[in-house]
Protein backbone atom coordinates (compact mmCIF):
# COMPACT_ATOMS: atom_id res chain seq x y z
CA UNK A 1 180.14 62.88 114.57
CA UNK A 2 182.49 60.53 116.56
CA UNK A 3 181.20 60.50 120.54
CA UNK A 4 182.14 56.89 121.08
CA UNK A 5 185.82 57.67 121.44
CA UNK A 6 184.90 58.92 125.06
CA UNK A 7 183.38 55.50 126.20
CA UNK A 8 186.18 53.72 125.31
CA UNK A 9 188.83 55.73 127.23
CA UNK A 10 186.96 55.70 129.83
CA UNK A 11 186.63 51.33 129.40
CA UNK A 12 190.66 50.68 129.12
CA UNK A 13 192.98 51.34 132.10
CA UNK A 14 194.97 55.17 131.79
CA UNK A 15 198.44 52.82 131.57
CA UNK A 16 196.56 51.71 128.07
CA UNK A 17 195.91 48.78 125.86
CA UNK A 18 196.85 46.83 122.66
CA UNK A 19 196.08 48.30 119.38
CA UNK A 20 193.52 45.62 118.54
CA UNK A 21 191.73 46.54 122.38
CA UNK A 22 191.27 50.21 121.48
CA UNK A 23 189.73 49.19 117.95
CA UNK A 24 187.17 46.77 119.48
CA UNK A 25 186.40 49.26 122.14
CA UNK A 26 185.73 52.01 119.63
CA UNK A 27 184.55 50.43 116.65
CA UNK A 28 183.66 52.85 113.76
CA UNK A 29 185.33 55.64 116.05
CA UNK A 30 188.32 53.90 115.27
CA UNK A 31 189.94 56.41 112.96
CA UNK A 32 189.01 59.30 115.03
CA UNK A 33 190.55 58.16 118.33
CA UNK A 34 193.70 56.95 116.61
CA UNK A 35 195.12 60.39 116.49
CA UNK A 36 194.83 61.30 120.54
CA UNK A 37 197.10 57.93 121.29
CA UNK A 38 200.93 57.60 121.72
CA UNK A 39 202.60 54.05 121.54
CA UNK A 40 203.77 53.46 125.38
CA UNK A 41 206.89 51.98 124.20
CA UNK A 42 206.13 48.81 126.25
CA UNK A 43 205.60 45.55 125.01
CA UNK A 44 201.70 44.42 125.69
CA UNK A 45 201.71 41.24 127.45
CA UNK A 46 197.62 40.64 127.87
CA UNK A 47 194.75 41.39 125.95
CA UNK A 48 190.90 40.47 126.75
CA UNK A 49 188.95 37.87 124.85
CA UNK A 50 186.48 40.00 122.81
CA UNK A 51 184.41 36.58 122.32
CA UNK A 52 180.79 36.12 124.91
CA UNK A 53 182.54 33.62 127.00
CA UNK A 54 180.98 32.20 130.36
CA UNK A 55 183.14 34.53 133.23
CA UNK A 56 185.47 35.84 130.40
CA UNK A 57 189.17 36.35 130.42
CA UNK A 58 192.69 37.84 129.72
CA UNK A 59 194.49 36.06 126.93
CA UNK A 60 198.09 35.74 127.14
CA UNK A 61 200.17 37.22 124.05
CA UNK A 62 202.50 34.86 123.10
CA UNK A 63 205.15 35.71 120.32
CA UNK A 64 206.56 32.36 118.90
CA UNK A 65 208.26 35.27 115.94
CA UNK A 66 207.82 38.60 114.42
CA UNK A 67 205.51 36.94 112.07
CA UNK A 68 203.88 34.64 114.55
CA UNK A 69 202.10 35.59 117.30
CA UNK A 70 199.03 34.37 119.23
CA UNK A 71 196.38 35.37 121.73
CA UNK A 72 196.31 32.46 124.67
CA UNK A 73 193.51 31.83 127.03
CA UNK A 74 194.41 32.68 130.29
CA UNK A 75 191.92 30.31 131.92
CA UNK A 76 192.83 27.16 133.65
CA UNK A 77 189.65 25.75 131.35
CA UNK A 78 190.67 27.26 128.37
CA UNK A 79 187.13 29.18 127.80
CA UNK A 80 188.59 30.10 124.13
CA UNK A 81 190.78 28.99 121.22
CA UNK A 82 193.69 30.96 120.41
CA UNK A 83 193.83 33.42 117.87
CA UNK A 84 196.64 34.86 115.48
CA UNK A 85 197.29 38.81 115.76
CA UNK A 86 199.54 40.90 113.64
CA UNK A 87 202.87 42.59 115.51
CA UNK A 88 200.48 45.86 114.95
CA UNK A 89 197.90 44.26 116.96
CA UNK A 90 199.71 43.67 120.04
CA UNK A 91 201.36 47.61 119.71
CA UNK A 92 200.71 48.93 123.25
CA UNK A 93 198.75 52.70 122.89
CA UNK A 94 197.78 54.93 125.61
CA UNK A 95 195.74 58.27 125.54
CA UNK A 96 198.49 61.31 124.74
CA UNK A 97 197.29 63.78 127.44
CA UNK A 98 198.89 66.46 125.75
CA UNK A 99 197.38 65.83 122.34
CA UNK A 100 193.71 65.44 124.09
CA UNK A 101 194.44 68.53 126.29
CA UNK A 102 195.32 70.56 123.49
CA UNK A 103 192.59 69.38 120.92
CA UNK A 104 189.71 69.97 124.26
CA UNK A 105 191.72 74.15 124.40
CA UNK A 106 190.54 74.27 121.18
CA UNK A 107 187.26 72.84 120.81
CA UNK A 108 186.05 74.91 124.06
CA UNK A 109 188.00 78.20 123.54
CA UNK A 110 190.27 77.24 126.54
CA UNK A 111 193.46 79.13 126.82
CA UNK A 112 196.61 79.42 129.76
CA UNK A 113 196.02 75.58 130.47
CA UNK A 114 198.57 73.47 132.28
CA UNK A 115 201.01 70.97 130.98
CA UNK A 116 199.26 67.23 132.34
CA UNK A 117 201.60 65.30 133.92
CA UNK A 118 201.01 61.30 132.99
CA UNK A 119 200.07 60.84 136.32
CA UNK A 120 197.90 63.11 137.27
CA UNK A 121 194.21 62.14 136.78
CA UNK A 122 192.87 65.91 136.92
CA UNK A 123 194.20 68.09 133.96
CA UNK A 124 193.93 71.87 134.15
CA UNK A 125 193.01 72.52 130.33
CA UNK A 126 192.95 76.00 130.59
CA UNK A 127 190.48 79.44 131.40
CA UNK A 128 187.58 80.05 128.77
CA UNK A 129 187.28 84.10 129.17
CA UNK A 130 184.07 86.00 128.88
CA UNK A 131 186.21 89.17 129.27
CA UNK A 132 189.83 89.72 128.45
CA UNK A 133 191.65 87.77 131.07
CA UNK A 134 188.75 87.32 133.12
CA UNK A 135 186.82 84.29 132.83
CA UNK A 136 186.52 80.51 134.39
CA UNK A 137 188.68 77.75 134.85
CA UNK A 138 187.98 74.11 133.16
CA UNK A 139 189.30 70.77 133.81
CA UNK A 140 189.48 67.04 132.95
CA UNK A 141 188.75 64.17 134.93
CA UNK A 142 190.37 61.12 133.51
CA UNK A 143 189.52 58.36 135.89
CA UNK A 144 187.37 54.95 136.14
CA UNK A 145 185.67 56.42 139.21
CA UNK A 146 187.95 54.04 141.53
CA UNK A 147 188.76 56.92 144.11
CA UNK A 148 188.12 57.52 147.59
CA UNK A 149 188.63 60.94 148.72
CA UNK A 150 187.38 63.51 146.26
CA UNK A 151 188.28 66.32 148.56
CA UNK A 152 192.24 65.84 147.55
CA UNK A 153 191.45 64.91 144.05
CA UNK A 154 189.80 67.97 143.47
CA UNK A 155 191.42 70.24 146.12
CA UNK A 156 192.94 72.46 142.59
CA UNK A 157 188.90 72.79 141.46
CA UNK A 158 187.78 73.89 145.33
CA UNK A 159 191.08 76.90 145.28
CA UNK A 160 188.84 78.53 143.13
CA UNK A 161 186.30 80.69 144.01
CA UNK A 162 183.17 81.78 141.57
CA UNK A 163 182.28 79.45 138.57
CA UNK A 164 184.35 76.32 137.53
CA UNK A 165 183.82 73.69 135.30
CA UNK A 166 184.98 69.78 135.72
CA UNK A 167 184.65 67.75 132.53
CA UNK A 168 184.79 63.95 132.65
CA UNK A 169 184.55 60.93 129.48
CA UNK A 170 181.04 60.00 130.37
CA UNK A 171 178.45 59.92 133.17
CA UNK A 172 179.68 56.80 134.41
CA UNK A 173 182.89 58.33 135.52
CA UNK A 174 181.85 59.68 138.58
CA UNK A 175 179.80 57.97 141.19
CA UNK A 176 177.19 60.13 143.32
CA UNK A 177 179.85 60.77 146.50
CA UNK A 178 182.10 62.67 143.94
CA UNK A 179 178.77 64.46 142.26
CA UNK A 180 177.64 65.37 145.70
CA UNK A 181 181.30 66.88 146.71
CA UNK A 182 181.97 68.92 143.55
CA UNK A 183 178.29 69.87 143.80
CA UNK A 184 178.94 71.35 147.27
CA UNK A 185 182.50 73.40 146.24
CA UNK A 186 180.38 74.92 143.62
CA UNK A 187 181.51 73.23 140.73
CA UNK A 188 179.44 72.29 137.35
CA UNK A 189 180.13 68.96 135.80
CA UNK A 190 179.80 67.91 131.90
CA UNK A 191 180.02 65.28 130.36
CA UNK A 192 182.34 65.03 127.16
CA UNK A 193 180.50 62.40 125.59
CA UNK A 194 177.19 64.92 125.09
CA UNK A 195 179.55 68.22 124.50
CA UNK A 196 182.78 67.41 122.37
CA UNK A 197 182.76 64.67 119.05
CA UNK A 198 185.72 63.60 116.56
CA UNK A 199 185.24 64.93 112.87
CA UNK A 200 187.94 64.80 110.34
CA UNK A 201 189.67 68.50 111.68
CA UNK A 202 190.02 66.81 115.17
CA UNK A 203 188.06 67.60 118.15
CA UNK A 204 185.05 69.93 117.93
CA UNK A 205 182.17 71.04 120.18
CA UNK A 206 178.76 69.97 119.29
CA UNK A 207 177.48 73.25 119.47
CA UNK A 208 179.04 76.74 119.86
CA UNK A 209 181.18 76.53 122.74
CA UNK A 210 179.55 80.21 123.91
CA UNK A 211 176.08 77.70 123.55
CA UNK A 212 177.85 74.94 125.54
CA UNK A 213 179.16 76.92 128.21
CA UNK A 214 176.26 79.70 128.47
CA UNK A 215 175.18 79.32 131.69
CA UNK A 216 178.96 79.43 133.23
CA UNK A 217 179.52 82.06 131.25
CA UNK A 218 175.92 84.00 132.78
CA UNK A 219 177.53 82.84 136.79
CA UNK A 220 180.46 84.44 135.89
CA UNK A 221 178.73 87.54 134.19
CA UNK A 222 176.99 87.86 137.78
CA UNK A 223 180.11 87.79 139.90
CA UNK A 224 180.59 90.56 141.67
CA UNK A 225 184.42 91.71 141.35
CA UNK A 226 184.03 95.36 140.47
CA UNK A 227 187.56 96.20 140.49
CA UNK A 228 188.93 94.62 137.12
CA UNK A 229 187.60 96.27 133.94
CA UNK A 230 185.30 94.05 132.01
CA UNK A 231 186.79 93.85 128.39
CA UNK A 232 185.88 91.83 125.41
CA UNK A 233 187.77 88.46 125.34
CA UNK A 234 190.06 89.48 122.35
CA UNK A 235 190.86 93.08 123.66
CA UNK A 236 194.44 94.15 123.56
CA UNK A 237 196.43 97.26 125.18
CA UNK A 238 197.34 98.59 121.75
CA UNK A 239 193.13 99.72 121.85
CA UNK A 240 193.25 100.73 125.50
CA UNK A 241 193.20 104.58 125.95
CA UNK A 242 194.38 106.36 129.52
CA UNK A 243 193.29 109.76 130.00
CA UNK A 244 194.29 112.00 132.77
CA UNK A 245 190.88 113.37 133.77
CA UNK A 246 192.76 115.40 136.95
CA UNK A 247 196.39 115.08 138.23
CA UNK A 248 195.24 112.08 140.67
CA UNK A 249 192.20 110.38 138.26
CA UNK A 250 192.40 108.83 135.22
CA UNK A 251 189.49 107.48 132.55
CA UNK A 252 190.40 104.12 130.95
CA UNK A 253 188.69 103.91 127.55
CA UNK A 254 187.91 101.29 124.91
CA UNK A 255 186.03 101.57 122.19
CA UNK A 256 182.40 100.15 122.47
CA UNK A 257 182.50 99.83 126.56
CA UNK A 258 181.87 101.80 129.40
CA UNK A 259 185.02 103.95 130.80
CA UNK A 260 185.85 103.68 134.08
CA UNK A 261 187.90 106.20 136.38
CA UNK A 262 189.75 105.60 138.98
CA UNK A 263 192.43 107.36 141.15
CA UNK A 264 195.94 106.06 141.97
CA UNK A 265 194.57 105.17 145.60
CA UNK A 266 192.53 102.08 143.15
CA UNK A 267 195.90 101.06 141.50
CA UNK A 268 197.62 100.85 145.35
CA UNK A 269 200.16 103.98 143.87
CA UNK A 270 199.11 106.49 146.88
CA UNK A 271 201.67 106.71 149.42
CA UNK A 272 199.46 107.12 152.71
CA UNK A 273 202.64 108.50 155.19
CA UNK A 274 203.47 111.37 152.76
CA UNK A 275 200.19 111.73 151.29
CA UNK A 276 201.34 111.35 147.58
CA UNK A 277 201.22 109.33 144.72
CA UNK A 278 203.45 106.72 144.34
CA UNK A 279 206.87 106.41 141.83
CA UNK A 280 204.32 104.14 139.55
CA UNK A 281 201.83 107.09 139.07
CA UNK A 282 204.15 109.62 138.43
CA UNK A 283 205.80 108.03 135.80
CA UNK A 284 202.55 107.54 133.83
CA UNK A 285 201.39 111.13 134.13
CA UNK A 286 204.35 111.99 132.69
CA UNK A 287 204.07 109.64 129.37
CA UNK A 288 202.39 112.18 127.46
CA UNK A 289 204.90 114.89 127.51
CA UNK A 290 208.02 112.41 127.58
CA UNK A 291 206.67 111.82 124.00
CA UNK A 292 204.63 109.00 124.75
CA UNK A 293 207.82 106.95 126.27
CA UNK A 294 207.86 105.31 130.19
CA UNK A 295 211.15 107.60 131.02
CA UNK A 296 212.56 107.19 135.00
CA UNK A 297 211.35 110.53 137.19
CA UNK A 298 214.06 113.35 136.86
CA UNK A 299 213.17 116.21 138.15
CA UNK A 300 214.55 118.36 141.11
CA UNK A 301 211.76 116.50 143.52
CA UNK A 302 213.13 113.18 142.57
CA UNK A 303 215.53 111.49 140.61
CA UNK A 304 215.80 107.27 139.78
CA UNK A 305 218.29 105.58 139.38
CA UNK A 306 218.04 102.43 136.79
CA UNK A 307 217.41 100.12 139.50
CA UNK A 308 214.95 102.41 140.98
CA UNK A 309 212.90 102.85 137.51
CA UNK A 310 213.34 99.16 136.88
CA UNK A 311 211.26 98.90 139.92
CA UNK A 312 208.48 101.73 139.26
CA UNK A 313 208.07 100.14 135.89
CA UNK A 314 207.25 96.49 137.58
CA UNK A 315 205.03 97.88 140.27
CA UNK A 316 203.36 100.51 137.07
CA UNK A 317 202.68 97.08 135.26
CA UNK A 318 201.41 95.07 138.12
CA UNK A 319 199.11 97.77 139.45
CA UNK A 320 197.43 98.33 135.73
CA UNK A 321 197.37 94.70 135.26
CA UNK A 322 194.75 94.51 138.59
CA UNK A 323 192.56 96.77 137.21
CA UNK A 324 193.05 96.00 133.13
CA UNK A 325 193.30 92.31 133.28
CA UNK A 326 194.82 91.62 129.12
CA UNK A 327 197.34 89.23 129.00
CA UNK A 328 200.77 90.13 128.57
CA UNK A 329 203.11 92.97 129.09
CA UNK A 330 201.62 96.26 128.50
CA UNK A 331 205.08 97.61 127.88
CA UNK A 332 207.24 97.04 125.02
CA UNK A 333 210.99 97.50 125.13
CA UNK A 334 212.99 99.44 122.34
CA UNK A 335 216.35 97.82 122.37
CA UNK A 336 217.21 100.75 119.54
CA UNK A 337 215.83 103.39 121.90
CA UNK A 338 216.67 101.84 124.83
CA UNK A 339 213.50 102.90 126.25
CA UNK A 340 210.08 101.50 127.20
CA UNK A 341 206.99 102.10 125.23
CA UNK A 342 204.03 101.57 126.27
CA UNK A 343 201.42 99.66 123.86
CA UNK A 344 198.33 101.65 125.10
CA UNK A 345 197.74 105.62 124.06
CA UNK A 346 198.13 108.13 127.52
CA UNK A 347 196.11 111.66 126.89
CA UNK A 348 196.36 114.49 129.45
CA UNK A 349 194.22 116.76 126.87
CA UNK A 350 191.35 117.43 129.45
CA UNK A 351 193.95 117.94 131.89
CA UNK A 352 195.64 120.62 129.77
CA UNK A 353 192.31 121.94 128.80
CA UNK A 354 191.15 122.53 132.61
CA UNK A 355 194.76 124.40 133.31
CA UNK A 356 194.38 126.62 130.42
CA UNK A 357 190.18 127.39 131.28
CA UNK A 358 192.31 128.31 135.14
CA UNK A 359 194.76 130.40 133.55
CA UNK A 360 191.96 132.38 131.05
């Protein structure tokens, strides 16, 4: 498994280096690393002497033609002789943030991450969730450890509260000031060089990422935000069941974890100064006998105008989305119908059951 890829981007400046640099710097990694570079479309104009030379230095690339073209010592003393290179050689490569982002997502089960931008030395790579849409943010440090004030490098790492995780190349990359800061702000550090290698499918963890990332995972487990329903990390509406326990209480249920109830005053749909529910709650007590369709209220108490149900939908979604945190929409749109669906089931059968046992 390929770990020496990390060494060497952490060895060669983030503007990047000749071809021939990032071979000698990765040796046998070589063909691993290849595929996380991007040619810089600049024309290389240095490259180091790779020879033991007393004090070293930076040989000058000098391109008599296409076919000939020579490495210069850069030394008044000339520590070196000149050597040919091949036009493929001198090819200036960087790191392509978006290819190592993307390939780290997947290796670490890291979703919702951030574009980088090529200047920006900490990369948001995404959430890994414990629980649908509930879990712990991640992110990359790609620096030498040449910076000064780690309280604005990391002021995106410190907005979050609860566990976090800050990956950088190696060890090396961050000197004991930085350690001490993110160590403060609550934030665990790993190393990619003892987590992540380079086989022939691309990046992959060295163990289970669950393994990797257990003890984030537990912190997170022990956090104590009761108000969000704690869902496996692949649940989705469609399996999400809403039962109308009593007119202002519903159960949420999914299959293999613990329901939980709650009234509209938990979804912020109670109207305190008339002492009602709000628009949003109506609406959804009324999904079961509307056929199982989100229809706007008419009725003689109230009736909504489009505008006014575009509305009650939004602040329906948002208010289920606090307490049921699955990504995306749980509404879908019938452009046939012209109505909105939603993709979870709504029950009132104990409801019904308890009017009928009233009316008996």
């Amino acid at each position: 498994m390929a770990t020496k890829i990390w060494r060497a981007i952490e060895a060669i400046p983030t503007a990047g280096a000749t071809r021939k640099h990032w071979e000698v710097m990765s040796g046998a990694d070589w063909s691993a690393l290849s595929p996380l570079l991007r040619a810089t479309g600049l024309e290389a104009e240095t490259i180091p002497c790779f020879k033991v030379q007393p004090g070293g230095c930076i040989r000058r690339i000098v391109r008599h033609s296409v076919d000939n073209v020579r490495a210069v010592c850069g030394d008044t003393d000339s520590l070196c002789k000149s050597e040919k290179l091949t036009a493929a050689e001198t090819d200036a490569l960087a790191v392509d943030r978006v290819k190592l982002a993307q390939g780290l997502a997947g290796a670490l089960q890291l979703t919702n991450g951030k574009l980088p931008p090529a200047s920006q030395n900490l990369i948001n790579l995404g959430h890994h969730y414990v629980h649908a849409g509930l879990g712990f943010p991640v992110f990359l440090l790609l620096s030498d450890g040449r910076f000064h004030d780690a309280a604005a490098l990391f002021t995106d790492v410190e907005a979050y509260k609860g566990a976090k995780l800050v990956l950088t190349l190696t060890e090396a990359s961050l000197g004991p000031a930085a350690m001490t800061y993110l160590a403060k702000i609550g934030a665990v550090v790993m190393h990619l060089d003892n987590i992540v290698g380079v086989n022939a499918n691309g990046l992959v963890p060295l163990a289970p990422a669950e393994q990797i990332l257990g003890a984030l995972r537990a912190e997170f487990e022990a956090s104590d935000n009761n108000k969000q329903w704690r869902l496996p990390a692949d649940a989705t509406w469609s399996k999400v069941t809403i039962e109308f326990r009593e007119l202002q209480e519903i159960e949420l249920q999914y299959n293999g974890v613990k329901p939980k109830r709650i009234a509209p005053q938990d979804l912020r749909l109670w109207d305190f100064e008339s002492g009602r529910p709000k628009a949003g709650w109506e609406v959804l007590t009324k999904i079961p006998e509307n056929g199982g369709i989100l229809r706007p209220l008419n009725d003689k108490a109230r009736r909504q105008s489009h505008e006014a149900f575009k509305q009650t939908k939004k602040q329906l979604k948002e208010a289920l989305q606090e307490v049921v945190p699955i990504p995306g929409d749980p509404f879908q749109y019938d452009y046939r119908e012209k109505v909105y669906r939603p993709l979870f089931v709504v029950r009132s059968d104990a409801l019904r059951q308890g009017r009928e046992d009233q009316n008996w």
